[in-house]
N, C-alpha and C. Protein backbone atom coordinates (compact mmCIF):
# COMPACT_ATOMS: atom_id res chain seq x y z
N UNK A 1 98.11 -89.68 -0.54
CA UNK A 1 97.17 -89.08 0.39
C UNK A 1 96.37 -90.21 1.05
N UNK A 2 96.15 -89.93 2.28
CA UNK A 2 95.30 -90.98 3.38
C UNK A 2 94.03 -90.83 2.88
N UNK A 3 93.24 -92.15 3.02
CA UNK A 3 91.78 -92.23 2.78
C UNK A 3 91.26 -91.46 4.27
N UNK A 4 90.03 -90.74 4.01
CA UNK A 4 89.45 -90.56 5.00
C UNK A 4 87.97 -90.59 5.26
N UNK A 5 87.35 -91.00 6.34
CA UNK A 5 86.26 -91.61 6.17
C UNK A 5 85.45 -90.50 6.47
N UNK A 6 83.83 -90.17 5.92
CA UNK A 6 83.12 -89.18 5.66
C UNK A 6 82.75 -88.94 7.47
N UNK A 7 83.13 -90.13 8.38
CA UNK A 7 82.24 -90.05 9.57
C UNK A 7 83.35 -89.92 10.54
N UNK A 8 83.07 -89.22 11.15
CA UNK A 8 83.67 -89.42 12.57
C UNK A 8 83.13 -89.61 13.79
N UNK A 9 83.45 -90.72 14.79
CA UNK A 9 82.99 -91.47 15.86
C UNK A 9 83.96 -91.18 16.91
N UNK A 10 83.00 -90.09 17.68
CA UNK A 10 83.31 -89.11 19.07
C UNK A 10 82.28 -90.31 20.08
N UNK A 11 81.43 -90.68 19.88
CA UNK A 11 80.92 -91.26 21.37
C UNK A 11 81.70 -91.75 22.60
N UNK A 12 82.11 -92.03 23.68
CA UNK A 12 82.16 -92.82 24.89
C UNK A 12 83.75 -92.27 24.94
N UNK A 13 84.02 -90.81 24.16
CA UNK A 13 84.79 -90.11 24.52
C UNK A 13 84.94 -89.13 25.84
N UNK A 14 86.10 -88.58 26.34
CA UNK A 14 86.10 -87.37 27.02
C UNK A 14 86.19 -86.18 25.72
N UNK A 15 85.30 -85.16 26.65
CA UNK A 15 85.64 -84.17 25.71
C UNK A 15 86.86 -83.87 25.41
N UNK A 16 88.06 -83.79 25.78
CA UNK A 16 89.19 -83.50 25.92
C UNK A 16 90.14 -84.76 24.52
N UNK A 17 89.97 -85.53 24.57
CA UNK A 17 89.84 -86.73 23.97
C UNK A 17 89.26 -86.73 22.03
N UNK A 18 87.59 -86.04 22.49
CA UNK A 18 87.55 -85.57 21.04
C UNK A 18 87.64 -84.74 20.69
N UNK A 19 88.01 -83.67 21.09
CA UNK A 19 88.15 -82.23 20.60
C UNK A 19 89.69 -82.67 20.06
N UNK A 20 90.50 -83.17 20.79
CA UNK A 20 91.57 -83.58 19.67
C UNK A 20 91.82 -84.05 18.62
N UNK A 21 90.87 -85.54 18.98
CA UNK A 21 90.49 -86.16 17.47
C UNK A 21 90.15 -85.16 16.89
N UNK A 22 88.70 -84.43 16.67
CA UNK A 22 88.08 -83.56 15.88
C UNK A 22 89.37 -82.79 15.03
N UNK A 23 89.91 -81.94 15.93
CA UNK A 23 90.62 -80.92 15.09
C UNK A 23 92.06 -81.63 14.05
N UNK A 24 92.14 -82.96 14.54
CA UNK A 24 92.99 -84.19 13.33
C UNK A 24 91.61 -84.17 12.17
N UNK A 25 91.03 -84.51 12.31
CA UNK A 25 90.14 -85.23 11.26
C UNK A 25 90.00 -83.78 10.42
N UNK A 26 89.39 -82.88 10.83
CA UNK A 26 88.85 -81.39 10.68
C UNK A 26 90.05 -81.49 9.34
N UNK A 27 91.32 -80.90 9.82
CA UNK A 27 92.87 -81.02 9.04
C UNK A 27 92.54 -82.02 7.99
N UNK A 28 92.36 -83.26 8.17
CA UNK A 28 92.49 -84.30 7.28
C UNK A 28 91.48 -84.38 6.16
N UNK A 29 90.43 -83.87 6.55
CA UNK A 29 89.17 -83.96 5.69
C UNK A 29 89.11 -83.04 5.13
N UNK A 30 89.76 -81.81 5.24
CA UNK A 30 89.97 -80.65 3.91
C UNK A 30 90.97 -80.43 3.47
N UNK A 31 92.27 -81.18 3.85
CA UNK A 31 93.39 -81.78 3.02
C UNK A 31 92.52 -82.83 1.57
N UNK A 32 91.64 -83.91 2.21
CA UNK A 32 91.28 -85.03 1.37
C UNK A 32 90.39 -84.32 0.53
N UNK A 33 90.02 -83.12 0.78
CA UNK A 33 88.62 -82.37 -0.25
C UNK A 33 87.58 -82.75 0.46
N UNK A 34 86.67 -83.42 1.32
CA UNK A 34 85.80 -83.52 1.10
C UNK A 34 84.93 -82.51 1.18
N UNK A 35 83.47 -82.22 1.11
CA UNK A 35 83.08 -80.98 1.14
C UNK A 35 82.07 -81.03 2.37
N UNK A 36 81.74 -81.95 3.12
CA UNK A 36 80.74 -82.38 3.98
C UNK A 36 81.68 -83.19 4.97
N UNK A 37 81.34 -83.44 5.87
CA UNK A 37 81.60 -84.41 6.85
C UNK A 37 80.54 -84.90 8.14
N UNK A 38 80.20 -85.73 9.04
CA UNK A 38 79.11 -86.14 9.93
C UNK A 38 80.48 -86.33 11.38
N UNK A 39 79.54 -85.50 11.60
CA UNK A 39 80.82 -85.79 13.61
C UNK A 39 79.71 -86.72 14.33
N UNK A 40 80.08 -87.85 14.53
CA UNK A 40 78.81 -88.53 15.34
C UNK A 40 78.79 -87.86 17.14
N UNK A 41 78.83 -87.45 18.08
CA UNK A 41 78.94 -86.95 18.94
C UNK A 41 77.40 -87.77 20.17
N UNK A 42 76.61 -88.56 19.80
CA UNK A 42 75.64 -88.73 20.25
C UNK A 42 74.95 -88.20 21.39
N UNK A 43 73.72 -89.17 21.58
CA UNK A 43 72.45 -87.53 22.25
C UNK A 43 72.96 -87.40 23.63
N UNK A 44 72.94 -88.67 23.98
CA UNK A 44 73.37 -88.00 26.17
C UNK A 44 72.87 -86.84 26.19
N UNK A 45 73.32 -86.27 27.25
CA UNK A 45 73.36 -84.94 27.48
C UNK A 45 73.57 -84.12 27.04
N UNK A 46 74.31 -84.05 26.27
CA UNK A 46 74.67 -82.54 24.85
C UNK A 46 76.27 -82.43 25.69
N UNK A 47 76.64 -82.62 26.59
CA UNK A 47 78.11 -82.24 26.99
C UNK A 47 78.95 -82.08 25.97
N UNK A 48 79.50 -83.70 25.52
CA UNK A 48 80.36 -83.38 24.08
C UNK A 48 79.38 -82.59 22.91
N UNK A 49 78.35 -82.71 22.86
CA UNK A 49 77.39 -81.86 21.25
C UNK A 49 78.11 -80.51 21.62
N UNK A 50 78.04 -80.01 22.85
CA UNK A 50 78.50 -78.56 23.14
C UNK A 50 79.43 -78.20 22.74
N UNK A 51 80.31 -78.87 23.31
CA UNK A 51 82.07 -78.64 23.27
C UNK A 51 82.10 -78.85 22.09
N UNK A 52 81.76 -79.89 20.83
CA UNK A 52 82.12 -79.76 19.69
C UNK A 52 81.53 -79.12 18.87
N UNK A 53 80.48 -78.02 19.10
CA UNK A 53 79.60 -77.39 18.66
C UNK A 53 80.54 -76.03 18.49
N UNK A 54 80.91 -75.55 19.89
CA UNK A 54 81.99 -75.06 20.41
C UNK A 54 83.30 -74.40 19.33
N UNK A 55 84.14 -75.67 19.52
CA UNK A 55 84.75 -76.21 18.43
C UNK A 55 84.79 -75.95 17.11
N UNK A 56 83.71 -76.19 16.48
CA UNK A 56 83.43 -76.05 15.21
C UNK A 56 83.23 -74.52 15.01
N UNK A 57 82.40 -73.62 15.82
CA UNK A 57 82.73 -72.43 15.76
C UNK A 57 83.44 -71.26 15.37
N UNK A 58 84.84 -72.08 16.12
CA UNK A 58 86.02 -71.56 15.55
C UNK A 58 86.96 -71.97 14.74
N UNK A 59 86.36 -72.97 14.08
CA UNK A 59 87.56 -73.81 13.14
C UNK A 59 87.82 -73.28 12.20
N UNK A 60 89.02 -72.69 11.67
CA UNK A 60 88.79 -71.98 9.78
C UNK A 60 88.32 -73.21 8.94
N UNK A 61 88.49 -74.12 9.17
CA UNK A 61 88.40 -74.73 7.87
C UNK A 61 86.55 -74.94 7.79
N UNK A 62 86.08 -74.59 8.87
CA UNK A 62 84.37 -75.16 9.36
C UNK A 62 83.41 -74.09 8.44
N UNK A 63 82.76 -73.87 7.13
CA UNK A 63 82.42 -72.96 6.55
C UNK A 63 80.32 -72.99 7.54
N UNK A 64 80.32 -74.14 7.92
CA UNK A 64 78.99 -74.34 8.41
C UNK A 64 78.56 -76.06 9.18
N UNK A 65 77.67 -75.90 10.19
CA UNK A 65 77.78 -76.83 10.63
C UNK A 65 76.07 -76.53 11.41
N UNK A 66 75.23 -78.06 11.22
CA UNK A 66 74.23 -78.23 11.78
C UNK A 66 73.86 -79.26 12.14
N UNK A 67 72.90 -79.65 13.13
CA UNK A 67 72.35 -80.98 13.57
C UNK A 67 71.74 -81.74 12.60
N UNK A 68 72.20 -82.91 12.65
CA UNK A 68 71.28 -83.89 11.40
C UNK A 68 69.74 -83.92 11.41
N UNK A 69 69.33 -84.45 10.72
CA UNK A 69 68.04 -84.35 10.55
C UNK A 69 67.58 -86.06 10.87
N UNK A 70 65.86 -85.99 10.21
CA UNK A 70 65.48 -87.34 10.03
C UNK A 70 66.66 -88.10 9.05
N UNK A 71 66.74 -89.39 9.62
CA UNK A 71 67.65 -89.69 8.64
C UNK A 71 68.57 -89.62 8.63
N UNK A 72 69.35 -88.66 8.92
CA UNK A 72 70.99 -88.34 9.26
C UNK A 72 71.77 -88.97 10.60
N UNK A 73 70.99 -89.04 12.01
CA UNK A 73 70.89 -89.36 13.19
C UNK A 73 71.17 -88.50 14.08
N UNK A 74 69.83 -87.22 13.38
CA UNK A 74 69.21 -86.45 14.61
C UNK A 74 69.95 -85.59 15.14
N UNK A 75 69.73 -85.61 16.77
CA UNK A 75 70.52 -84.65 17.40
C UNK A 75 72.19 -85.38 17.93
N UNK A 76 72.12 -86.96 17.49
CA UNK A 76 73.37 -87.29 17.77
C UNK A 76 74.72 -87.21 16.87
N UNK A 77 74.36 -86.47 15.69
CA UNK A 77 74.81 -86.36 14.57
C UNK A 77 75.43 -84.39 14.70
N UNK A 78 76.06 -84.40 13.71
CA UNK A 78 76.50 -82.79 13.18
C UNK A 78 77.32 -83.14 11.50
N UNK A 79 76.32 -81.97 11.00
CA UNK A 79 76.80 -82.22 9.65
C UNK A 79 77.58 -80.98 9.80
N UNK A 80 79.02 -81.10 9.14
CA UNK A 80 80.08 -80.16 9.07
C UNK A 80 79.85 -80.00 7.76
N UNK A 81 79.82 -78.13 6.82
CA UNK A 81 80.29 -78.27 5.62
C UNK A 81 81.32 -77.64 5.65
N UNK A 82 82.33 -78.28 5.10
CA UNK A 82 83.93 -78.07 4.91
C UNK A 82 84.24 -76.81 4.21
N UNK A 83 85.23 -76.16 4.55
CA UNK A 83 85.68 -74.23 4.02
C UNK A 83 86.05 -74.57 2.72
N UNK A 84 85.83 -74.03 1.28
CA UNK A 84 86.35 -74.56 -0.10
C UNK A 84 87.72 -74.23 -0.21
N UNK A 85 88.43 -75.45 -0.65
CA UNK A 85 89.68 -75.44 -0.54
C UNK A 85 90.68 -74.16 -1.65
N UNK A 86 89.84 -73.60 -2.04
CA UNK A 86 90.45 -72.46 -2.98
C UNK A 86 90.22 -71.36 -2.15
N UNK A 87 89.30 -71.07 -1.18
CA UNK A 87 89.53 -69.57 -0.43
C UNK A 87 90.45 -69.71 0.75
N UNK A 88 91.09 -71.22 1.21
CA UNK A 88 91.85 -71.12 2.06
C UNK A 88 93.22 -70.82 2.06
């Protein structure tokens, strides 16, 4: 099994661009178990925050997903919690 890293780095993307990545990693990161993941998407304008906000919406594997906090990096951040791999 591939290592996979807890973060994913969407910035100075097209949306089109990371919504692909996303839904690879999405796959990969609840193949690997993890139970959390961070979509970096940063602040700009919210364009990509949308679309991958979007995104996450409808993902089965997406059980919950919110903006980081202090600490996390804010509104350029999204904490994904991953669907448990036994109800899928």
């Amino acid at each position: 099994m591939k290592a996979v890293d807890r973060e994913l780095k969407l910035r100075h993307l097209t949306v089109d661009e990371a919504l692909f990545r996303l839904g690879q990693y999405l796959d990969d990161a609840f193949m690997a178990g993890l139970p959390s993941v961070n979509i970096v998407h940063g602040k700009g304008i919210g364009i990509l925050r949308q679309a991958v906000h979007e995104a996450l919406a409808k993902h089965p594997l997406v059980k919950s997903y919110r903006l980081g906090g202090y600490g996390e990096g804010d509104y350029g951040v999204t904490i994904v919690e991953m669907a448990n791999r036994s109800r899928t």
